[in-house]
Protein backbone atom coordinates (compact mmCIF):
# COMPACT_ATOMS: atom_id res chain seq x y z
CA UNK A 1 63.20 25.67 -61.52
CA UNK A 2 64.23 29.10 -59.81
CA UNK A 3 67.32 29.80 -58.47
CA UNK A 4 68.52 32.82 -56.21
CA UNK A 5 71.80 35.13 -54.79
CA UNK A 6 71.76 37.23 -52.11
CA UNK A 7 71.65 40.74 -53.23
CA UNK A 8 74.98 43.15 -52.82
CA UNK A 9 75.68 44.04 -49.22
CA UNK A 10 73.35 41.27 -47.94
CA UNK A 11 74.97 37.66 -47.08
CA UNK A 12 73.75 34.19 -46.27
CA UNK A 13 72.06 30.82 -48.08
CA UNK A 14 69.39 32.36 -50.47
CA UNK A 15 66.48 30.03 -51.05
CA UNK A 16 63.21 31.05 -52.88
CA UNK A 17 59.76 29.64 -51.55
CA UNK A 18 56.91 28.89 -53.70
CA UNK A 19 54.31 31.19 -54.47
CA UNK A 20 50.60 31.05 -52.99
CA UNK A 21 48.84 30.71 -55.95
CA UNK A 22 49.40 30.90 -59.31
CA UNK A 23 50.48 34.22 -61.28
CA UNK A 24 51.67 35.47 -57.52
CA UNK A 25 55.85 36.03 -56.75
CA UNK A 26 57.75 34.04 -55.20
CA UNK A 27 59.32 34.51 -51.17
CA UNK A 28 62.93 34.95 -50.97
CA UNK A 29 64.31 34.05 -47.58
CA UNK A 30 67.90 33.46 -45.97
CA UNK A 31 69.67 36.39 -46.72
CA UNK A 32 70.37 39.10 -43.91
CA UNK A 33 72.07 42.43 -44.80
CA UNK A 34 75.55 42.18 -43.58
CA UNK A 35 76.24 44.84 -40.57
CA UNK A 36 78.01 47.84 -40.50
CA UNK A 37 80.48 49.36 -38.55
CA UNK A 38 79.36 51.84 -36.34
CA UNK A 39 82.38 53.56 -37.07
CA UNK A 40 81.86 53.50 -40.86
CA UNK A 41 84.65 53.16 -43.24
CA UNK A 42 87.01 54.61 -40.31
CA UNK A 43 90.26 53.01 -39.62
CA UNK A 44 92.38 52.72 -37.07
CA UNK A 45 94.99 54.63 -39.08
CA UNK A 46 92.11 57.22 -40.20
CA UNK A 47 91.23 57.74 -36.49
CA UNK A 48 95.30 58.57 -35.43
CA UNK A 49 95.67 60.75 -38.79
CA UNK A 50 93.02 62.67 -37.61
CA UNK A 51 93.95 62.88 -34.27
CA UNK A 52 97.21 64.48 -35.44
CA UNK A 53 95.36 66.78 -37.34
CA UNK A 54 93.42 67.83 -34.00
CA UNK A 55 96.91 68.12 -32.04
CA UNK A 56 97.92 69.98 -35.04
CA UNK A 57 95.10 72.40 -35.04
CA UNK A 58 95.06 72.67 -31.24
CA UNK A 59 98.77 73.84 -31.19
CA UNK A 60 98.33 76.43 -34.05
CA UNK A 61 95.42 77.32 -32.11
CA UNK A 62 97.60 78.04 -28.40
CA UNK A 63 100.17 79.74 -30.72
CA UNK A 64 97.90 82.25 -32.44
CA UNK A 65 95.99 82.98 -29.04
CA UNK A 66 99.62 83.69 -27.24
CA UNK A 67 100.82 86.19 -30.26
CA UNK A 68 97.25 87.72 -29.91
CA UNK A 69 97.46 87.69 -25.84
CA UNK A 70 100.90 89.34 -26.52
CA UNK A 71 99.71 92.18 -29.32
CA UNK A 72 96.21 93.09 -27.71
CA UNK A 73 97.14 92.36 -23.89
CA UNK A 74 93.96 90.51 -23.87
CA UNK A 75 92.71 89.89 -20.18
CA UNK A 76 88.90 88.58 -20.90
CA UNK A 77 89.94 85.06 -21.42
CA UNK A 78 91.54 82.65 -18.41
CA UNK A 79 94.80 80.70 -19.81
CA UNK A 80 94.08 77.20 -20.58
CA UNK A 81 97.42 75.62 -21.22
């Protein structure tokens, strides 16, 4: 008698087929790896923590480029509010 699991990140009704002849392995059949997210281990929380971060970043970002504006009177780059 042989019994059978599905394997770690696979899911479904394992069942194990006889072999073809003697001495030769056996087929394993109804498990099907269990999909993944696209998205990863990304949460909806991760996504708006990071978004902050970006806002974050993007404000520094306006502030550092106004004191420089101011300082160096630089002309070469258009304003993008």
């Amino acid at each position: 008698d042989v019994s059978a699991a599905c394997a770690a990140g696979f899911q479904g009704e394992a069942e194990v087929g006889c072999c073809q002849r003697p001495g030769a392995p056996y087929h394993l059949y109804g498990c099907a790896a269990i999909p993944r997210s696209p998205c990863g281990n990304w949460t909806v929380e991760k996504v708006e923590a990071f978004l902050l971060g970006l806002q974050s970043l993007a404000e520094d970002l306006t502030r550092h480029f106004q004191l420089v504006a101011s300082l160096s009177n630089v002309t070469a780059l258009p304003w993008i509010p």
